[in-house]
N, C-alpha and C. Protein backbone atom coordinates (compact mmCIF):
# COMPACT_ATOMS: atom_id res chain seq x y z
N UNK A 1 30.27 31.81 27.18
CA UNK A 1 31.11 32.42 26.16
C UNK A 1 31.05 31.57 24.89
N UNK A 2 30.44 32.48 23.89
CA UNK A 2 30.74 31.64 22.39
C UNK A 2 32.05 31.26 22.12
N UNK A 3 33.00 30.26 21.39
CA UNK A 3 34.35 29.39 20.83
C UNK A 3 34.10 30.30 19.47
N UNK A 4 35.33 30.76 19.61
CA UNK A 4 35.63 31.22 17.79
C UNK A 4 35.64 30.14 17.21
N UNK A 5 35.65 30.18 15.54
CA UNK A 5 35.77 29.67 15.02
C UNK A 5 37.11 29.60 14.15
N UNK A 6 37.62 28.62 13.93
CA UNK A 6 39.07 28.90 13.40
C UNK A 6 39.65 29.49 12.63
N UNK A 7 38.85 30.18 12.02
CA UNK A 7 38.74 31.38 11.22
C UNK A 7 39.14 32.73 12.17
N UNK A 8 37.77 32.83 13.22
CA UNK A 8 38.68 34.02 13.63
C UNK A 8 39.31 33.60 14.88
N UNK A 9 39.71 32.79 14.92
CA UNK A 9 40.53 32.46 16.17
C UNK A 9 42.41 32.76 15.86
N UNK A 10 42.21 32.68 14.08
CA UNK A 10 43.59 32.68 13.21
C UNK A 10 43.48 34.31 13.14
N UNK A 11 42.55 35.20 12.38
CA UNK A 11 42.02 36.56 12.76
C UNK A 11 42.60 36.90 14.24
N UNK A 12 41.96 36.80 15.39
CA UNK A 12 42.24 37.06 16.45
C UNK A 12 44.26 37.29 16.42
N UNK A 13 44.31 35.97 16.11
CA UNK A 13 46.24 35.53 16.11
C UNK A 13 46.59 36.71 15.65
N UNK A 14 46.55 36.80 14.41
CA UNK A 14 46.71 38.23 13.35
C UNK A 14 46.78 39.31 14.10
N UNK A 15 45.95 39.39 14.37
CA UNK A 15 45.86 40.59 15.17
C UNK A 15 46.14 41.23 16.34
N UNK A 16 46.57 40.18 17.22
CA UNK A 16 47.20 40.42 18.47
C UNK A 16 48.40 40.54 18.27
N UNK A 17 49.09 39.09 17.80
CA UNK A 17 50.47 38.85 17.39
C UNK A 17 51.51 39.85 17.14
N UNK A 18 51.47 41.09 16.41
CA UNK A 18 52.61 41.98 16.18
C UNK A 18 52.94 42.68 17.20
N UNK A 19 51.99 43.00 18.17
CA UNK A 19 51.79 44.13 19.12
C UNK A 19 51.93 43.51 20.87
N UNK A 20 51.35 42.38 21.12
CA UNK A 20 51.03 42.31 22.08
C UNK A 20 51.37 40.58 22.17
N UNK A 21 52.08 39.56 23.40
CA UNK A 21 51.98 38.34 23.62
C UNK A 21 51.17 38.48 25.04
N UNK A 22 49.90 37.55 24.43
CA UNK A 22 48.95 37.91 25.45
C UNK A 22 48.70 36.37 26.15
N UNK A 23 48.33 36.33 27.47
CA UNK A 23 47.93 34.95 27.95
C UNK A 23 46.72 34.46 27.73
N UNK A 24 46.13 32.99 28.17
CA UNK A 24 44.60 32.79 27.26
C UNK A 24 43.68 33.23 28.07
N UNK A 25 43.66 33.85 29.02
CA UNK A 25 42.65 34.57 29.93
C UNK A 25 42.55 35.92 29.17
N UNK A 26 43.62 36.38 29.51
CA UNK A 26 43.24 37.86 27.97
C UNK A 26 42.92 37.70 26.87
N UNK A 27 42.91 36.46 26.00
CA UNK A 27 42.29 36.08 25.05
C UNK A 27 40.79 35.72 25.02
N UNK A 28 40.39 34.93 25.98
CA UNK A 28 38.81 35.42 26.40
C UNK A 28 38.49 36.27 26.74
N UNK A 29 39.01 37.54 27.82
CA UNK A 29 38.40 38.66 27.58
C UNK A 29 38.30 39.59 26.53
N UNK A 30 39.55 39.53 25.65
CA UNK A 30 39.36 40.01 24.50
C UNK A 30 38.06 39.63 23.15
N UNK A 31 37.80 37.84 23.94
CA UNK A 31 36.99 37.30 23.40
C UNK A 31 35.58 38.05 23.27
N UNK A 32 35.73 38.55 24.67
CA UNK A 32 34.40 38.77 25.32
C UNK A 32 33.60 40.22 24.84
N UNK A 33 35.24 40.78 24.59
CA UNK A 33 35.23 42.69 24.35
C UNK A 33 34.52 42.33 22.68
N UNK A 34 35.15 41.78 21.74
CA UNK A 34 34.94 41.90 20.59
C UNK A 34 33.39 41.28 20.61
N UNK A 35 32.98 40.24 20.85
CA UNK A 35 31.18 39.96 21.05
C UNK A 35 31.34 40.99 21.57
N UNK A 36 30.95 41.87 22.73
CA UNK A 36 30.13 42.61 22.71
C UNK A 36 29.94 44.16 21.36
N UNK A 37 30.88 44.36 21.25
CA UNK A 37 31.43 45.22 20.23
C UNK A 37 30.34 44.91 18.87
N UNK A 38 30.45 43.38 19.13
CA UNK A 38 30.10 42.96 17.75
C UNK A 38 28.30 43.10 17.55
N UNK A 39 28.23 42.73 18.94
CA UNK A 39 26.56 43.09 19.42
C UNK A 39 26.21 44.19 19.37
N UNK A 40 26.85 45.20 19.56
CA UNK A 40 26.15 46.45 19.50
C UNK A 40 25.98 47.22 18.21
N UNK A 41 27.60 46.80 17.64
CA UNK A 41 27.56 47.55 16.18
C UNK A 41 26.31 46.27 15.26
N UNK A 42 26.35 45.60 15.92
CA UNK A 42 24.99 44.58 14.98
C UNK A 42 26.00 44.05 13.85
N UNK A 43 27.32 43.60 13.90
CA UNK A 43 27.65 43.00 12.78
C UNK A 43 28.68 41.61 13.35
N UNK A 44 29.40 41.00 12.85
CA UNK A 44 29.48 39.76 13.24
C UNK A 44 31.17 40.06 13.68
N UNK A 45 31.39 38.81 14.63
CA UNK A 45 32.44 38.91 15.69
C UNK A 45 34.32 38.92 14.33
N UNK A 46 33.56 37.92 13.28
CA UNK A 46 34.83 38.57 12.03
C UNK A 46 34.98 39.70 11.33
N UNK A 47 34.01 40.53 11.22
CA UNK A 47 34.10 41.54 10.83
C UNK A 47 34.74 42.67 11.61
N UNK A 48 34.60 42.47 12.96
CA UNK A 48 35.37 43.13 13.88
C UNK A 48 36.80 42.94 14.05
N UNK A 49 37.15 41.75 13.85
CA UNK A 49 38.59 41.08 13.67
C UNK A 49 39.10 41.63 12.66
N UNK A 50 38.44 41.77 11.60
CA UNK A 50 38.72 42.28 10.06
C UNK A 50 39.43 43.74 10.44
N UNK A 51 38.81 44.40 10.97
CA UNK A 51 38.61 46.18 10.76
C UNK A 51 39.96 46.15 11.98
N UNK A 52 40.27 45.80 13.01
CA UNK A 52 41.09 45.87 13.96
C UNK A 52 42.09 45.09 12.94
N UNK A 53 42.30 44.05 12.18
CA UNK A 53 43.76 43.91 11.44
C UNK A 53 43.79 45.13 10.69
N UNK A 54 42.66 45.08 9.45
CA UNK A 54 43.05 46.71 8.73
C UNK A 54 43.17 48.18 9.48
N UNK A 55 42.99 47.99 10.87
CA UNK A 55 43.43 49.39 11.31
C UNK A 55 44.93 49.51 11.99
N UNK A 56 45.56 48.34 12.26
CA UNK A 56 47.02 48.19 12.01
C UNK A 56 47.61 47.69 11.54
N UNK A 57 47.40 46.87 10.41
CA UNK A 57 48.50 46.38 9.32
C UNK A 57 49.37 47.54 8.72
N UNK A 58 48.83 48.92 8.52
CA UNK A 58 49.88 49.84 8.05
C UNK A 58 50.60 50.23 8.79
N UNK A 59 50.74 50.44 9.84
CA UNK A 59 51.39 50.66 11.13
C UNK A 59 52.30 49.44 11.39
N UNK A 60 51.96 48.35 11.31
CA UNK A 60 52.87 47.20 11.97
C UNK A 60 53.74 47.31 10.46
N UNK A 61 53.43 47.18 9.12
CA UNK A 61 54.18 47.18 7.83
C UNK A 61 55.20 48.41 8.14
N UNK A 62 55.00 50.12 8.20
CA UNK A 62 55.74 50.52 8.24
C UNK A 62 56.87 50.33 9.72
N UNK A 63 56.38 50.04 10.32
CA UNK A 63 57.40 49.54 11.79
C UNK A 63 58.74 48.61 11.00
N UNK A 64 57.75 47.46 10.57
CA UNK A 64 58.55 46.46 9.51
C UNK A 64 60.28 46.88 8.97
N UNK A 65 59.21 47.77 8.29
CA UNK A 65 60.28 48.17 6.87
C UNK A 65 61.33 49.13 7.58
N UNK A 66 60.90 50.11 8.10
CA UNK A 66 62.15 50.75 9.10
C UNK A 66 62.79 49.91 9.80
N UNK A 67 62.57 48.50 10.76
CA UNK A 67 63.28 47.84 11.41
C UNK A 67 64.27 47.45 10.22
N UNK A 68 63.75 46.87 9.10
CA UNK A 68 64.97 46.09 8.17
C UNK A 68 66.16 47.26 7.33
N UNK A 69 65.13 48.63 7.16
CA UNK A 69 65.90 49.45 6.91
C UNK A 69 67.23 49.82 7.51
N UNK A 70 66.78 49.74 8.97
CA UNK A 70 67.94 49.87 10.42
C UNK A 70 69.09 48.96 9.87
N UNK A 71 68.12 47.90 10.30
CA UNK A 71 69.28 46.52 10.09
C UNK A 71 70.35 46.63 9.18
N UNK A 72 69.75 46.72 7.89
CA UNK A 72 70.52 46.90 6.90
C UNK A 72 71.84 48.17 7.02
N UNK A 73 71.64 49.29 7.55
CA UNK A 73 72.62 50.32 7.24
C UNK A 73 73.24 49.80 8.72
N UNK A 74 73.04 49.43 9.78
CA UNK A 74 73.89 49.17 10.81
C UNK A 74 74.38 47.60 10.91
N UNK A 75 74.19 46.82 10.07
CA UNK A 75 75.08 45.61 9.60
C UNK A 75 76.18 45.63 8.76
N UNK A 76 77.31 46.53 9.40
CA UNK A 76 78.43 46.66 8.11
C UNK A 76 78.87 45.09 7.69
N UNK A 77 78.79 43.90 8.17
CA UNK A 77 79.50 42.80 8.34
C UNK A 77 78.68 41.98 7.08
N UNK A 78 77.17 42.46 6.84
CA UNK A 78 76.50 41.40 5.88
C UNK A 78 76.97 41.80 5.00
N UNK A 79 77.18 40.10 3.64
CA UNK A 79 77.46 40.10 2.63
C UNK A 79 76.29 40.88 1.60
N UNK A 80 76.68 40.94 0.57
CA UNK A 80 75.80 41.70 -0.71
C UNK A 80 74.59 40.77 -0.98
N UNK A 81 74.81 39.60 -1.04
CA UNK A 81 73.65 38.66 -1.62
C UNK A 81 72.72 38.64 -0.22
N UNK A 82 73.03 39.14 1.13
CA UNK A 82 72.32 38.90 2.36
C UNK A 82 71.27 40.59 1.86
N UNK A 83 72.48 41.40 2.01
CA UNK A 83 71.82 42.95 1.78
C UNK A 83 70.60 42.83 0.77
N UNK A 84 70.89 42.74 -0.30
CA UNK A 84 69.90 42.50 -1.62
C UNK A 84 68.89 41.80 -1.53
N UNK A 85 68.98 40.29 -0.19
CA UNK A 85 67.94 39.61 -0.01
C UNK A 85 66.45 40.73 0.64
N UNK A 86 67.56 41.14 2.00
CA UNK A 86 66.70 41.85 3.26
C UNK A 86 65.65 43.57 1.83
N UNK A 87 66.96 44.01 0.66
CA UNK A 87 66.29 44.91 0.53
C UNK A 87 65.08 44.31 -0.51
N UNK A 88 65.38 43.02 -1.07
CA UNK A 88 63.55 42.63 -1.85
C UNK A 88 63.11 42.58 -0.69
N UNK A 89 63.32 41.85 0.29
CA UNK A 89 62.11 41.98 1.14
C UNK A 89 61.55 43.36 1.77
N UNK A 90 62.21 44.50 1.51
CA UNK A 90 61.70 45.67 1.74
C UNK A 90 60.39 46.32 0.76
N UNK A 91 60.67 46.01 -0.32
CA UNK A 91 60.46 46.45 -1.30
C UNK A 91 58.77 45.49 -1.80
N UNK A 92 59.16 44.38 -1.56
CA UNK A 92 57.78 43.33 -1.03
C UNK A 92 57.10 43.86 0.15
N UNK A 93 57.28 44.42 1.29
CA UNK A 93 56.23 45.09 2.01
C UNK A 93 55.98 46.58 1.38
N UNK A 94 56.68 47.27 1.27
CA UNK A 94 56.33 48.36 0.80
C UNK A 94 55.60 48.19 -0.30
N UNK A 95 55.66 47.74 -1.17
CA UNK A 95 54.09 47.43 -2.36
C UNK A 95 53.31 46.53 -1.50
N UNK A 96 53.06 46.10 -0.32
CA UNK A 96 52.30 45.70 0.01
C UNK A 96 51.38 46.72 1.11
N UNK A 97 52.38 47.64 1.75
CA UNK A 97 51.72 48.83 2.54
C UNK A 97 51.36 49.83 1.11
N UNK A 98 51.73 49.68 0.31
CA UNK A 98 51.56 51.22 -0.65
C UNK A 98 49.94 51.02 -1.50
N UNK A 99 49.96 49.32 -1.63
CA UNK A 99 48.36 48.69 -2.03
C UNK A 99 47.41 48.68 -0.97
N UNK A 100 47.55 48.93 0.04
CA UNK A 100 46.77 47.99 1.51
C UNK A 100 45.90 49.26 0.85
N UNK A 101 46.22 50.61 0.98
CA UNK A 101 45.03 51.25 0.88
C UNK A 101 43.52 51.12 -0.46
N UNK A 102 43.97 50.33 -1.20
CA UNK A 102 43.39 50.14 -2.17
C UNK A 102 42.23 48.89 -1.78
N UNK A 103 42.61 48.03 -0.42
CA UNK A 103 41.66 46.92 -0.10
C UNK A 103 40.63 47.51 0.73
């Protein structure tokens, strides 16, 4: 088995991380799935990492923004300066899901 490189070993992270806490045996087979993947489509084991983050970063972003949305209307107890924090940070993913399509 080829060792990622820390590049996509941080890739890999990315990409598992929102969805799934996986053990390091599933991380080598996953290792194993993406080489081959990568062998067949003839392109390299980051580029595969690449296309699997961009095929759910919009999906994990909008998950995001509805979770804080929740939060926000079912936290009667937070103060205004807490509310206003959570809604920039809404508003920071959402221009960040509303650009993704542009990368």
């Amino acid at each position: 088995m080829i060792v990622p490189t820390k590049r996509e070993a941080f890739l890999m992270h990315i990409a598992m991380s929102p969805r799934v806490k996986v053990s390091l045996n599933m991380r080598k087979n996953l290792i194993d799935v993406i080489d081959s993947v990568a062998s067949i489509l003839k392109v390299t084991r980051t580029e595969v990492i690449e296309s699997i983050i961009k095929s759910q970063l919009p999906d994990y972003l909008d998950e995001t923004i509805q979770t804080y949305k929740k939060f926000i209307k079912t936290n009667k107890a937070m103060s205004n300066q807490e509310r206003a924090r959570y809604e920039r940070i809404i508003e920071k993913l959402q221009s960040l899901s509303d650009s993704w399509g542009n990368i």
